[in-house]
C-alpha atoms as a PDB file:
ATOM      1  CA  UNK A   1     126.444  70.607 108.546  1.00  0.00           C
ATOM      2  CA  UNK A   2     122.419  70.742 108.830  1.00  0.00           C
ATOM      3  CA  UNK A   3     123.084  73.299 111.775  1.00  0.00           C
ATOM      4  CA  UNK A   4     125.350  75.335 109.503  1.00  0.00           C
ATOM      5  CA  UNK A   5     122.444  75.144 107.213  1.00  0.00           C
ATOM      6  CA  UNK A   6     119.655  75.871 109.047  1.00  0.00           C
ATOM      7  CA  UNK A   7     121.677  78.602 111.057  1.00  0.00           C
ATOM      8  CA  UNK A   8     122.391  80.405 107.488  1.00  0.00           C
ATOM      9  CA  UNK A   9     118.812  80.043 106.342  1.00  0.00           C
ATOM     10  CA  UNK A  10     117.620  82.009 109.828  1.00  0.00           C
ATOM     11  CA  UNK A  11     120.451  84.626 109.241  1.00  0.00           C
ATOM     12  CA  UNK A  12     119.227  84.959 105.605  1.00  0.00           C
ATOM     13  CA  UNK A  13     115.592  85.022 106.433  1.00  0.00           C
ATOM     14  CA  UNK A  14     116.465  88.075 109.176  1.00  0.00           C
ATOM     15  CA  UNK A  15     118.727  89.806 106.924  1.00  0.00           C
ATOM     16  CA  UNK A  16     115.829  89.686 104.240  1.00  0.00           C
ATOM     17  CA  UNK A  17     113.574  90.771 106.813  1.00  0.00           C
ATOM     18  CA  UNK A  18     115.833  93.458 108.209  1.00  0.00           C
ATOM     19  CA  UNK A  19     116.265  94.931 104.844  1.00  0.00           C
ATOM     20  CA  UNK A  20     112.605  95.135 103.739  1.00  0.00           C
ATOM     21  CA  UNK A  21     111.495  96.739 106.373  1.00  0.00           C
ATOM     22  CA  UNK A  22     114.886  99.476 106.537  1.00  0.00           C
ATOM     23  CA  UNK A  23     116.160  99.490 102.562  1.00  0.00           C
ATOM     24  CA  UNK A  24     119.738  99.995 101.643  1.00  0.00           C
ATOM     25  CA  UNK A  25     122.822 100.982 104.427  1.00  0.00           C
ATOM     26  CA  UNK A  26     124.503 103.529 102.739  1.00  0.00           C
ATOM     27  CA  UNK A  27     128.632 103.185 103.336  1.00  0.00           C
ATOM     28  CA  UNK A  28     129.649 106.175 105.242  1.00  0.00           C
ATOM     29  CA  UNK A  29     133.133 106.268 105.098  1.00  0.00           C
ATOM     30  CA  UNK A  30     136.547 107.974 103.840  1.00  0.00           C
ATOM     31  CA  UNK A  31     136.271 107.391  99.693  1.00  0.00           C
ATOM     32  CA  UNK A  32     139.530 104.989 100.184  1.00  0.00           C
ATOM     33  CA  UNK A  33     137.906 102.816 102.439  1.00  0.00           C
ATOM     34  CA  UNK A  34     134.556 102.923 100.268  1.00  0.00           C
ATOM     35  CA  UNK A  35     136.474 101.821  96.999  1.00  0.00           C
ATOM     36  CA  UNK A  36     137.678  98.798  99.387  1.00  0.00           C
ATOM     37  CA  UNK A  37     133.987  98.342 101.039  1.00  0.00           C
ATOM     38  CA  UNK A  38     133.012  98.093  97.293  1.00  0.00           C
ATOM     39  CA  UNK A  39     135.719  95.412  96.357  1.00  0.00           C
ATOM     40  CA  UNK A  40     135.040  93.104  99.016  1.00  0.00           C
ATOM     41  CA  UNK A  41     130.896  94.022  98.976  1.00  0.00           C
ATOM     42  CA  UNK A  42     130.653  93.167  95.070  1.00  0.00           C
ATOM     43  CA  UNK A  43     132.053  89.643  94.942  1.00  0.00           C
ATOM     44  CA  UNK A  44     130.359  88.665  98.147  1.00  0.00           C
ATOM     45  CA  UNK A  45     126.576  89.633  97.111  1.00  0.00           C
ATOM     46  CA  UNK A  46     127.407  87.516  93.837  1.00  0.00           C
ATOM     47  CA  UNK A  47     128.934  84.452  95.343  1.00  0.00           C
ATOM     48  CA  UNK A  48     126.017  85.273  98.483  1.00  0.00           C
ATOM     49  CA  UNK A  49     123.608  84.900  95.644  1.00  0.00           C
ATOM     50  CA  UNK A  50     125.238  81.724  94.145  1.00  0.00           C
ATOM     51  CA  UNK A  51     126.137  79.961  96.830  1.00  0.00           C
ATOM     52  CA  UNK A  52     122.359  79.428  97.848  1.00  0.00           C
ATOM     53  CA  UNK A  53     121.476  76.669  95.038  1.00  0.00           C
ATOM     54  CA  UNK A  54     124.934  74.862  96.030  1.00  0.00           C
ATOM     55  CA  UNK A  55     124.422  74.474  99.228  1.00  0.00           C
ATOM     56  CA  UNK A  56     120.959  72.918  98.775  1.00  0.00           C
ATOM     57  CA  UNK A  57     122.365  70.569  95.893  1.00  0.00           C
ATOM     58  CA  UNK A  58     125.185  69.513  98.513  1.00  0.00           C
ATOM     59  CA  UNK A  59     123.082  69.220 101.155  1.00  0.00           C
ATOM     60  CA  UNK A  60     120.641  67.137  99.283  1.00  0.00           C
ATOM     61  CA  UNK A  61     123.682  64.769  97.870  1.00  0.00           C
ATOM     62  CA  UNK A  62     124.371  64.013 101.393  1.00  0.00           C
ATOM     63  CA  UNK A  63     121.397  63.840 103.016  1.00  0.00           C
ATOM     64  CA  UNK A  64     120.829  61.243 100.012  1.00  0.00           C
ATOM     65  CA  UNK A  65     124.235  59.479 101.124  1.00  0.00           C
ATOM     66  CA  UNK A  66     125.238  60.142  97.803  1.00  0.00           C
ATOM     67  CA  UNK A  67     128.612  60.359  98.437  1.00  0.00           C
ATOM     68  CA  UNK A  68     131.111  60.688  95.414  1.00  0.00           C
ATOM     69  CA  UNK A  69     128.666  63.933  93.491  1.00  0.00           C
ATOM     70  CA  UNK A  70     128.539  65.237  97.399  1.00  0.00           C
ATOM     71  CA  UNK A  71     132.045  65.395  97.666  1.00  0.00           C
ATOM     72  CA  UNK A  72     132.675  66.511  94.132  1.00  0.00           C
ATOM     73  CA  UNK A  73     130.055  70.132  94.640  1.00  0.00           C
ATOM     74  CA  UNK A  74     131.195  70.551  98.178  1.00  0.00           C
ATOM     75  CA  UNK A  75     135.079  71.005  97.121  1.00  0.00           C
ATOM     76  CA  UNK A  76     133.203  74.142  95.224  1.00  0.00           C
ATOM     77  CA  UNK A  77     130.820  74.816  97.926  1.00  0.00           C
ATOM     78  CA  UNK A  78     132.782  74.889 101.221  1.00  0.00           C
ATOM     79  CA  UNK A  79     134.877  77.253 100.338  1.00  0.00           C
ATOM     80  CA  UNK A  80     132.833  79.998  98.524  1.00  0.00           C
ATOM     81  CA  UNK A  81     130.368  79.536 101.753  1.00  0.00           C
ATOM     82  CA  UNK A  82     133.562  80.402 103.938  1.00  0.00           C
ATOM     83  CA  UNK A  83     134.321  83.074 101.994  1.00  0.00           C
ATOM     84  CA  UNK A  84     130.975  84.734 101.602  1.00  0.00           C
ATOM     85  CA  UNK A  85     130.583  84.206 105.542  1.00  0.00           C
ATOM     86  CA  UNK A  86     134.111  86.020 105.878  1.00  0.00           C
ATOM     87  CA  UNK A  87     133.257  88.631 103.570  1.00  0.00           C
ATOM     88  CA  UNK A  88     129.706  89.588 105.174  1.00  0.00           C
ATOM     89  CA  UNK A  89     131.766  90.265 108.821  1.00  0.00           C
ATOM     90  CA  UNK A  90     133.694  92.290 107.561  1.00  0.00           C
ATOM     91  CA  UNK A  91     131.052  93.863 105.377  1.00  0.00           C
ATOM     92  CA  UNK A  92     128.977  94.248 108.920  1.00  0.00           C
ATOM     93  CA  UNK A  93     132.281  95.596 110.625  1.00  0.00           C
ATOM     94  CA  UNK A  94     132.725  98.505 107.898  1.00  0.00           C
ATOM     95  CA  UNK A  95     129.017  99.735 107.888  1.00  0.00           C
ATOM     96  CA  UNK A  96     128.305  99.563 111.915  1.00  0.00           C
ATOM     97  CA  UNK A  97     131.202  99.396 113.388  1.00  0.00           C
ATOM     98  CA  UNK A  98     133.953 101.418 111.794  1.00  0.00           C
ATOM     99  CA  UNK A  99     132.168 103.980 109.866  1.00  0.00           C
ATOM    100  CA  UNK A 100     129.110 103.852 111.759  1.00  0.00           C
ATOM    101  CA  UNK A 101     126.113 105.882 111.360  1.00  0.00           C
ATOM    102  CA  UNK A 102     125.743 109.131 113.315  1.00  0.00           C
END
């Protein structure tokens, strides 16, 4: 779980990085598949944004071998950090590989 961790803090830290430096992606594609793009984008920036302060309370209960609180924030966090990784594929997938820029 520390490499999940630390892997998802370098992907954030580029992704930051990335979009400093270029700005917003704009979605290119047929206005059916942008309402869609919007429905799964939406709820994955907010749980994206959540998820960060769970993960470092969870990985703190563990790391402190507190145990019971560990398990009781993980049942919240695991899945909500599946999800958002889930989500951001196919987020990726729509914007630069399916409706790619010309």
């Amino acid at each position: 779980m520390i490499a999940a961790v630390g892997t998802s803090a370098l992907f954030l830290a580029c992704y930051l990085y990335f979009h400093a430096h270029v700005g917003d992606i704009r979605f290119l594609g047929p206005p059916l598949w942008h309402a869609i793009y919007l429905v799964i984008l939406i709820p994955h920036v907010t749980l994206a944004i959540v998820i960060v302060p769970l993960v470092l309370i969870t990985l703190s209960r563990g790391l402190k071998a507190r145990y019971p609180q560990h398990r009781a924030i993980a049942r919240w966090t695991w899945p909500l950090w599946m999800y958002v990784s889930v989500t951001g594929v196919i987020v990726y997938f729509m914007l630069y590989q399916w409706f790619p820029h010309s």
